[in-house]
N, C-alpha and C. Protein backbone atom coordinates (compact mmCIF):
# COMPACT_ATOMS: atom_id res chain seq x y z
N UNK A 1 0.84 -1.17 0.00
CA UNK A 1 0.00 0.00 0.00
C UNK A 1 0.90 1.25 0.00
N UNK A 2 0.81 1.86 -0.88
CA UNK A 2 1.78 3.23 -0.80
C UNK A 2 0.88 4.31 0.02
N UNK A 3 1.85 5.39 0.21
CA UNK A 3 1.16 6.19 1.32
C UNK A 3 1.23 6.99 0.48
N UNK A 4 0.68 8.13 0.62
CA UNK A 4 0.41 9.80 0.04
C UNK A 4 1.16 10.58 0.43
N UNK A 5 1.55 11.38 -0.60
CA UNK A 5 2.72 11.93 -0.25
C UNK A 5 1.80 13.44 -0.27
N UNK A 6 1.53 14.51 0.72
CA UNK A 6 1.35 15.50 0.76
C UNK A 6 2.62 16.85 -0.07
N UNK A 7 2.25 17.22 -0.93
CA UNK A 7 2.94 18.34 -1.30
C UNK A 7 2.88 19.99 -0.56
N UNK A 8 3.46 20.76 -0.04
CA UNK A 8 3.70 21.80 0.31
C UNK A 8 4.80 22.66 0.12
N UNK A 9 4.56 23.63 -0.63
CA UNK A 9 5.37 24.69 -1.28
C UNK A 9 5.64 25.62 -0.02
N UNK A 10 7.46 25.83 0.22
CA UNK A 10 7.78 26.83 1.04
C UNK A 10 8.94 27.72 0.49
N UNK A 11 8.77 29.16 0.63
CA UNK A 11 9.65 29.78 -0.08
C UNK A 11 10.05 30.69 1.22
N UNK A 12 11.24 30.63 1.38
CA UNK A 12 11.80 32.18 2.10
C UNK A 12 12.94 32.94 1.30
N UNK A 13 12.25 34.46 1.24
CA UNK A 13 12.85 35.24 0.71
C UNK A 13 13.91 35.98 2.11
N UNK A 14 14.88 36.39 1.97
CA UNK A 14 15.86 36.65 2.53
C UNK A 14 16.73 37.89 2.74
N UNK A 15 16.31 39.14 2.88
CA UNK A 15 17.05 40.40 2.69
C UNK A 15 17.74 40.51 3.52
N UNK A 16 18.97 40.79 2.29
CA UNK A 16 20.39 40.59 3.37
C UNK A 16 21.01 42.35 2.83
N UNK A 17 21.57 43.17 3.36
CA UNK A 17 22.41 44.01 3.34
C UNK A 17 24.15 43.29 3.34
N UNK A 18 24.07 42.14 2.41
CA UNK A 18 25.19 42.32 2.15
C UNK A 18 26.14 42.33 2.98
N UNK A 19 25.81 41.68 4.43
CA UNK A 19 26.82 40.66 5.63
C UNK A 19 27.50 39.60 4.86
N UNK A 20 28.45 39.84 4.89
CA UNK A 20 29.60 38.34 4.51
C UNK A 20 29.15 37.00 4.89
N UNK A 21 28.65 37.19 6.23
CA UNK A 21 28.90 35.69 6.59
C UNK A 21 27.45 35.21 6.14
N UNK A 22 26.75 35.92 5.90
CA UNK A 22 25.32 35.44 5.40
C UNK A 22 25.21 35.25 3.69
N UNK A 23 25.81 36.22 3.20
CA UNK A 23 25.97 36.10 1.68
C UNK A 23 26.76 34.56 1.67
N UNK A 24 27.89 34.46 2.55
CA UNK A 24 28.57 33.06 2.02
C UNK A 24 27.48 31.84 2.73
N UNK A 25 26.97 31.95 3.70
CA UNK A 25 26.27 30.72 3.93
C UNK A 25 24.82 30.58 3.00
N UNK A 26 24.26 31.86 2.60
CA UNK A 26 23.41 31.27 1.09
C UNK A 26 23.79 30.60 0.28
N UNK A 27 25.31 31.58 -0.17
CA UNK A 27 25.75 30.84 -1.38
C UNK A 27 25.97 29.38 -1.44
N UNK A 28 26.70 28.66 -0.20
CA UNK A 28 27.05 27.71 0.17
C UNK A 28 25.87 26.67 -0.09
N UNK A 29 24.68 26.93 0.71
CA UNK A 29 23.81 26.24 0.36
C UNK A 29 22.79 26.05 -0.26
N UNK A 30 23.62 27.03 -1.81
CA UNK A 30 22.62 26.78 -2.55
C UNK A 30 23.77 26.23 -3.57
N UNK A 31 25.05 25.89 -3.53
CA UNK A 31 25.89 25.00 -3.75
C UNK A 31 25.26 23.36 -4.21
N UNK A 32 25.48 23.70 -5.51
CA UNK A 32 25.35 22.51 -6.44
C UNK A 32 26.35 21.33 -6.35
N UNK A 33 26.55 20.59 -4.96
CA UNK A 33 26.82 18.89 -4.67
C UNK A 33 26.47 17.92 -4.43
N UNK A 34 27.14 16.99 -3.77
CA UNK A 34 25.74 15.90 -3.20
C UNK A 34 24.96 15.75 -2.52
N UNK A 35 25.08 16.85 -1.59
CA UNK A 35 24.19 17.07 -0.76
C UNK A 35 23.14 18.57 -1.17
N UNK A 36 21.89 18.12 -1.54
CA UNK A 36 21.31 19.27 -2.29
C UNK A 36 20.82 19.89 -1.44
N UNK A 37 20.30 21.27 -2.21
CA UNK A 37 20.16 22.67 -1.02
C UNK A 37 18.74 22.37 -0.29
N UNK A 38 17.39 21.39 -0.61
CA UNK A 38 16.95 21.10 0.00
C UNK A 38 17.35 20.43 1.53
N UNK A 39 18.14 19.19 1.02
CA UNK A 39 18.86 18.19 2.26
C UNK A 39 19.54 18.97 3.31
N UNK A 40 20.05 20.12 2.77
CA UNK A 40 21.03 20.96 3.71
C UNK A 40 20.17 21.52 4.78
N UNK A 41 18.75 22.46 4.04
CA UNK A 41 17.89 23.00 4.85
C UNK A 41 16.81 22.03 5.74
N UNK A 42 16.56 20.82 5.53
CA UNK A 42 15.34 20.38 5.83
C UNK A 42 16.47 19.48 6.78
N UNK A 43 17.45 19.18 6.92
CA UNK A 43 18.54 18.58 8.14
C UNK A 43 18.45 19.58 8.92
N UNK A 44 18.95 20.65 8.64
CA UNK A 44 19.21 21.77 9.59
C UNK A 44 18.41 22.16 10.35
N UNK A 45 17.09 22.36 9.54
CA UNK A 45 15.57 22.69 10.20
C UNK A 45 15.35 20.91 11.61
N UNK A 46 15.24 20.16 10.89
CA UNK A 46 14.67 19.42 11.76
C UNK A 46 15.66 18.99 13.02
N UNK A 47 17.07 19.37 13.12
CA UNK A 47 17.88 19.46 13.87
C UNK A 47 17.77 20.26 15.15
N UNK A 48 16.96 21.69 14.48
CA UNK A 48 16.89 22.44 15.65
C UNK A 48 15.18 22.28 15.85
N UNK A 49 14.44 22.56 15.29
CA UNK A 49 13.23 22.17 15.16
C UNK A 49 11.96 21.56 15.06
N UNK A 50 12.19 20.39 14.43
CA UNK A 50 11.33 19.20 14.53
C UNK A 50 10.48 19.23 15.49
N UNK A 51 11.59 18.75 16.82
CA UNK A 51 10.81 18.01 18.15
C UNK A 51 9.40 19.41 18.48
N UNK A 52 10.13 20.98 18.42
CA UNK A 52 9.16 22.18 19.13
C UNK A 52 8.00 21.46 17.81
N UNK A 53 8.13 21.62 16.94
CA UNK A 53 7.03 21.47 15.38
C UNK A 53 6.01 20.41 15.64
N UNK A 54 6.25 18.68 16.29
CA UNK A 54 5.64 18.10 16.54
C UNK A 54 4.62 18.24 17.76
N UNK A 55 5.19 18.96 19.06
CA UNK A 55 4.67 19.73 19.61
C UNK A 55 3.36 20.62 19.43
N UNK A 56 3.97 21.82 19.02
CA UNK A 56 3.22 22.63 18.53
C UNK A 56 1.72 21.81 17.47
N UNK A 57 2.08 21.23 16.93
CA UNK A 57 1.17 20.52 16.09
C UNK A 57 -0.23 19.68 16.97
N UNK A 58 0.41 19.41 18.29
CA UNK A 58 -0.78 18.74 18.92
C UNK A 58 -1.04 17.12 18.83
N UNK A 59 -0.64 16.93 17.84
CA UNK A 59 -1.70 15.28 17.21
C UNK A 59 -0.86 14.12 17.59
N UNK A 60 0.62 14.48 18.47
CA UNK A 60 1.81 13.03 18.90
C UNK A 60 1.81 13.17 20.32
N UNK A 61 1.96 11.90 20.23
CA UNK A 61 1.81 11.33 21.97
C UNK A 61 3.37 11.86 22.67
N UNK A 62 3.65 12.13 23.92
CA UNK A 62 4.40 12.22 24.50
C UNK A 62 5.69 11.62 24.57
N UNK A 63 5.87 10.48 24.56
CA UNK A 63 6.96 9.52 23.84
C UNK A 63 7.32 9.59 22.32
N UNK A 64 6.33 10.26 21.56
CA UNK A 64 7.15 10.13 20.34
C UNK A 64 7.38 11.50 20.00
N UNK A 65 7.24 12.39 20.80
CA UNK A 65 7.57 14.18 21.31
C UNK A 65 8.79 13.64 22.16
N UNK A 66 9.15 12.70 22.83
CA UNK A 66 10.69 12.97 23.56
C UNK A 66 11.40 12.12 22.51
N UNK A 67 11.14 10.92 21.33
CA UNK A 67 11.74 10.26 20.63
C UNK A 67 12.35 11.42 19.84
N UNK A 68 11.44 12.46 19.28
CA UNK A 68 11.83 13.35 18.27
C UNK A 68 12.93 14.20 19.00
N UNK A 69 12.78 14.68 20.10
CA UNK A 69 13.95 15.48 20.96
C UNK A 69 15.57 14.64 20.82
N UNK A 70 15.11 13.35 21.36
CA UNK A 70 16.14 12.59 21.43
C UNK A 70 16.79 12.32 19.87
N UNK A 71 16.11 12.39 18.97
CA UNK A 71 16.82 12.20 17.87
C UNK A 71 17.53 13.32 17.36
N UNK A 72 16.54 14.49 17.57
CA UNK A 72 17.31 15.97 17.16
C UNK A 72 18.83 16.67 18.24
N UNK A 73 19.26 15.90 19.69
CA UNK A 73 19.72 16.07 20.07
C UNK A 73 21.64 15.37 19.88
N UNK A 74 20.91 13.76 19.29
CA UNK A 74 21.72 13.30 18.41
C UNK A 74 22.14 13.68 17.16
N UNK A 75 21.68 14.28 16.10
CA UNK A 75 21.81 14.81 15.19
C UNK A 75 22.77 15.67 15.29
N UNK A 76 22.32 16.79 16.49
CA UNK A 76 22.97 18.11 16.69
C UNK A 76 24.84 17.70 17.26
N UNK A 77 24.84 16.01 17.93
CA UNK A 77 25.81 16.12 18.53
C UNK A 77 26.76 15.50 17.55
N UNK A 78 25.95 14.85 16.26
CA UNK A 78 27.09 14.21 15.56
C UNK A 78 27.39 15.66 14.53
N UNK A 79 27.12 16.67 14.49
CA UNK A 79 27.41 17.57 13.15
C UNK A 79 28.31 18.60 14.29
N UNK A 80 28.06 18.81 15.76
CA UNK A 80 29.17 19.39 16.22
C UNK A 80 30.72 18.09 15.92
N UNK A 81 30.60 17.00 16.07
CA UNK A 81 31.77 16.44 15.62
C UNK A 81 32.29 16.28 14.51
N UNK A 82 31.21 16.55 13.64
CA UNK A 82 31.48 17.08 12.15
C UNK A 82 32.49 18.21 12.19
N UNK A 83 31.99 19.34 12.63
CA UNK A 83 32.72 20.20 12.85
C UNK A 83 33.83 20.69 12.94
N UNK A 84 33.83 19.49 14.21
CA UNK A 84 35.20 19.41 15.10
C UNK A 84 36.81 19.07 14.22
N UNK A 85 36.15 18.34 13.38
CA UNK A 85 36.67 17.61 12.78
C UNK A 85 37.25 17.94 11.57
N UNK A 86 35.86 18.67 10.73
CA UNK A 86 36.30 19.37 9.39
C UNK A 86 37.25 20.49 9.49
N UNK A 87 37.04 21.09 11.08
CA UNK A 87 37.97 22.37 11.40
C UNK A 87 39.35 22.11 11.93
N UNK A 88 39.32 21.19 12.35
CA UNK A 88 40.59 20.56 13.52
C UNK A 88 40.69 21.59 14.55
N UNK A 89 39.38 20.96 15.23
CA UNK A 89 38.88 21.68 16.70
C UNK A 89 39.47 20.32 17.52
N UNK A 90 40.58 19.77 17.55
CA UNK A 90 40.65 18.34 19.10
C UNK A 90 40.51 18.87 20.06
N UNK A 91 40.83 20.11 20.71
CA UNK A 91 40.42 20.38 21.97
C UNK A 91 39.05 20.80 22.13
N UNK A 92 37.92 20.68 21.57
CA UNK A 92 36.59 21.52 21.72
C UNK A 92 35.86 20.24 21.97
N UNK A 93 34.78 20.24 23.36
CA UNK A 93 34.19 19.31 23.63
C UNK A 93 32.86 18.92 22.78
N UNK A 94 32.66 17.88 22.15
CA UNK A 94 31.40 17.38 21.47
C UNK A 94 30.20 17.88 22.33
N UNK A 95 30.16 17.41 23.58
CA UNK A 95 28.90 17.82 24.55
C UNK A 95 28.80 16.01 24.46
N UNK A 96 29.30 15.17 24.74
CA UNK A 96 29.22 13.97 25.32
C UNK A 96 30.76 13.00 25.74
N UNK A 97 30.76 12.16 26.68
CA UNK A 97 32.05 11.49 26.71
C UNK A 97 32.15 10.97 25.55
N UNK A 98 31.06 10.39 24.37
CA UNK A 98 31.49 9.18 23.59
C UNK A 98 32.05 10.18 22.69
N UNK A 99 33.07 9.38 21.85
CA UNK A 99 33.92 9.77 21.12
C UNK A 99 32.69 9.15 19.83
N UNK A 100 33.05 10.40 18.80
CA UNK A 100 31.82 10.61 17.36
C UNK A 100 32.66 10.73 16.34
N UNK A 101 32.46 9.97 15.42
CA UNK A 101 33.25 10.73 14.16
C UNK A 101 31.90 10.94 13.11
N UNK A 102 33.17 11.68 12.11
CA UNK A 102 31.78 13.12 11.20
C UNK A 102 31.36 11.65 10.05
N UNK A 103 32.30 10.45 9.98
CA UNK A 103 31.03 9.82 8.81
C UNK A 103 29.70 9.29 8.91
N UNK A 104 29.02 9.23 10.66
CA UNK A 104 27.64 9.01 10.82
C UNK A 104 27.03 10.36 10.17
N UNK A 105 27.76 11.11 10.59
CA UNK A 105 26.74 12.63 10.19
C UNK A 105 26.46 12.71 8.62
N UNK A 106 27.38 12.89 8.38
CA UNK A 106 27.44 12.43 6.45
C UNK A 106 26.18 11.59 6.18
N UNK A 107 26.40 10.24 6.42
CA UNK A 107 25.03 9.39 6.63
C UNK A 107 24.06 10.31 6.84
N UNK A 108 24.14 10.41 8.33
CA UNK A 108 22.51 10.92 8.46
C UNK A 108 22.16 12.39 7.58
N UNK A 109 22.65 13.09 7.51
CA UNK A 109 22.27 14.09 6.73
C UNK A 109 21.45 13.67 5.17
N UNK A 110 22.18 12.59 4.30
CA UNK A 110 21.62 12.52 3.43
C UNK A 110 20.03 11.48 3.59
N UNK A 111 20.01 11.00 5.00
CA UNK A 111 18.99 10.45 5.06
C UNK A 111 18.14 11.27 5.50
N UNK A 112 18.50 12.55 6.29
CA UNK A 112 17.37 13.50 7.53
C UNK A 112 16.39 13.86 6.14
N UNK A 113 16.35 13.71 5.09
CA UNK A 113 15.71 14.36 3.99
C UNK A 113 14.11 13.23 4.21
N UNK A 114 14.42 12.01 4.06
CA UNK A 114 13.39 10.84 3.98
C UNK A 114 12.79 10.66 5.65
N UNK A 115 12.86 11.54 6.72
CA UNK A 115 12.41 11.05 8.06
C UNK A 115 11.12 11.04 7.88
N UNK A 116 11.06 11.88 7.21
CA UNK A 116 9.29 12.38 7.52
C UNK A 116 7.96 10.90 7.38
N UNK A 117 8.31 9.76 6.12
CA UNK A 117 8.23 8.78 5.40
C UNK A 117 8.34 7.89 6.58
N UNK A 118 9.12 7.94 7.82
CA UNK A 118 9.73 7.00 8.31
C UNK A 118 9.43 7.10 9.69
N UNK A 119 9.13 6.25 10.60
CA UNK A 119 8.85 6.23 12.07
C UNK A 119 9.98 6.99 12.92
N UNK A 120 9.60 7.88 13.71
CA UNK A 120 10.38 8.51 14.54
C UNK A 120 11.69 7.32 15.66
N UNK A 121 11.13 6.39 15.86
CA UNK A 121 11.50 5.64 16.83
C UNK A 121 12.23 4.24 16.01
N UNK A 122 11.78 4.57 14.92
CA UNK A 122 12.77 2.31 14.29
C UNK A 122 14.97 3.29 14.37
N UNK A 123 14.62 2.30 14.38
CA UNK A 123 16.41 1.82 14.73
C UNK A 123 16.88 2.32 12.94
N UNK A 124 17.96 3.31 13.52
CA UNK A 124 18.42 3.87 12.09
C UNK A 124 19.25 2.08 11.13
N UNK A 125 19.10 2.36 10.29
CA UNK A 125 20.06 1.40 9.32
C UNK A 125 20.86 1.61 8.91
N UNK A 126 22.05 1.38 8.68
CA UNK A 126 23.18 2.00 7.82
C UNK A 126 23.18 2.86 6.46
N UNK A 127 23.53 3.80 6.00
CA UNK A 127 23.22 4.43 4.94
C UNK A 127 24.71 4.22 4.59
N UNK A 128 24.55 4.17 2.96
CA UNK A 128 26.09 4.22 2.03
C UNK A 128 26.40 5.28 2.13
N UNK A 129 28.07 5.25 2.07
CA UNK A 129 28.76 6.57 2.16
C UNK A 129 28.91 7.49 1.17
N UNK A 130 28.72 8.84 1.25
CA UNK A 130 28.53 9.45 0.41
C UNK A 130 29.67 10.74 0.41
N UNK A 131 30.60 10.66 -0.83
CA UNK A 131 31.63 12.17 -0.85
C UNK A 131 30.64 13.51 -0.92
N UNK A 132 30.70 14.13 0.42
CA UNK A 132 30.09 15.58 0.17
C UNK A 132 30.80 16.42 0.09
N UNK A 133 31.87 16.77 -0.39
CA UNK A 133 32.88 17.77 -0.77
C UNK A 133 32.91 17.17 -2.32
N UNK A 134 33.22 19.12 -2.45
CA UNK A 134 33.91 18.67 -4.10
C UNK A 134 34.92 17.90 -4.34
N UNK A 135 34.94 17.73 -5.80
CA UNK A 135 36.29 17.21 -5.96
C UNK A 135 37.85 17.77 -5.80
N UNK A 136 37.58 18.60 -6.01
CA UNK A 136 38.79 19.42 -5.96
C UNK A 136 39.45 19.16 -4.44
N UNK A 137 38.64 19.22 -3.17
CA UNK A 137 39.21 18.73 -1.93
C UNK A 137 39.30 17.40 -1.68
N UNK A 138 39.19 16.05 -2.52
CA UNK A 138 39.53 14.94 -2.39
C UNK A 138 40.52 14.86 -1.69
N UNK A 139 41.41 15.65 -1.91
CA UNK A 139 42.79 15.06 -1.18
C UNK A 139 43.12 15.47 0.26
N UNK A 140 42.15 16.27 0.34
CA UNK A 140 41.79 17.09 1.35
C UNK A 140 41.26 16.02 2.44
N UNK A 141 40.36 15.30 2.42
CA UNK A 141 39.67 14.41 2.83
C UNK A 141 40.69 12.83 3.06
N UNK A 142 41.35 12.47 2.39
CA UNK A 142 42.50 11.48 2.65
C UNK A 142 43.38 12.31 3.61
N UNK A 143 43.91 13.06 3.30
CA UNK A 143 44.88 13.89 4.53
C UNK A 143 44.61 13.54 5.51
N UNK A 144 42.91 14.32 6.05
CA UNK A 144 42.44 14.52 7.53
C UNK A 144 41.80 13.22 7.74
N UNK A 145 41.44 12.14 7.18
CA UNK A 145 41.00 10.87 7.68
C UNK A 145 42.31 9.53 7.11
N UNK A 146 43.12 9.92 7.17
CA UNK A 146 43.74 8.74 6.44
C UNK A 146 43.90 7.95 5.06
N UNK A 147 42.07 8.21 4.36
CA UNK A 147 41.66 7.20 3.84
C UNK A 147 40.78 7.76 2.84
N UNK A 148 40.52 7.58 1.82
CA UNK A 148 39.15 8.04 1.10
C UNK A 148 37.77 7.69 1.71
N UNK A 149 36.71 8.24 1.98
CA UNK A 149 35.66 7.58 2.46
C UNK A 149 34.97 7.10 1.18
């Protein structure tokens, strides 16, 4: 049985005076790679957002309002190790003892696009690895991990 896929059109327009750091993070993500400028925004959004959204909405039970917290809190902690990592931050704390590396995040990012489709609570599955840098930093990426991913 296939499910229905609801369509909803969202546009934000954006007036910027021409701040640097905002002109480059548009540009960035509206950056034509593998990770498309939808995936970038609708990760990001449900990272910080989701769990208040399900909330606000009324219609989810309490457990699957702290499942959504708990997932967005994970999210948030594997892309600070992203971070950490892409910057060579070793001294900056993740915000947990366990030690994270940035290729779950990679994963999940290209999956945070399909959650909506998918039960808040099943047990993530492995997702294939995916190069999200250009090419041009390939080598970039062997340097700081050893290895090609």
């Amino acid at each position: 049985m296939s499910e229905k896929i609801e369509r909803i059109d969202y546009r934000c327009r954006i007036s910027m005076n021409k701040e640097p750091f905002s002109v480059a993070l548009i540009k960035y993500i509206k950056q034509k790679n593998d990770i498309s400028e939808r995936e970038k925004v609708l990760s990001a959004l449900s990272g910080y957002w989701l769990p208040f959204a399900l909330r606000a909405d009324g219609s989810y039970p309490d457990w699957e309002l702290k499942q959504s917290a708990r997932n967005a809190v994970y999210k948030l902690k594997l892309h600070i190790a992203y971070l950490s990592e892409a910057f060579f931050l070793e001294d900056f704390p993740a915000g947990s003892p366990t030690i994270m590396t940035a290729q779950p995040m990679v994963q999940q990012m290209i999956s945070d696009v399909h959650i909506a489709s998918e039960s808040l609570i099943e047990p993530e599955k492995p997702k294939p690895v995916v190069n999200v840098l250009p090419e041009q930093q390939d080598n970039m990426v062997e340097t700081m991990f050893g290895e090609a991913m």
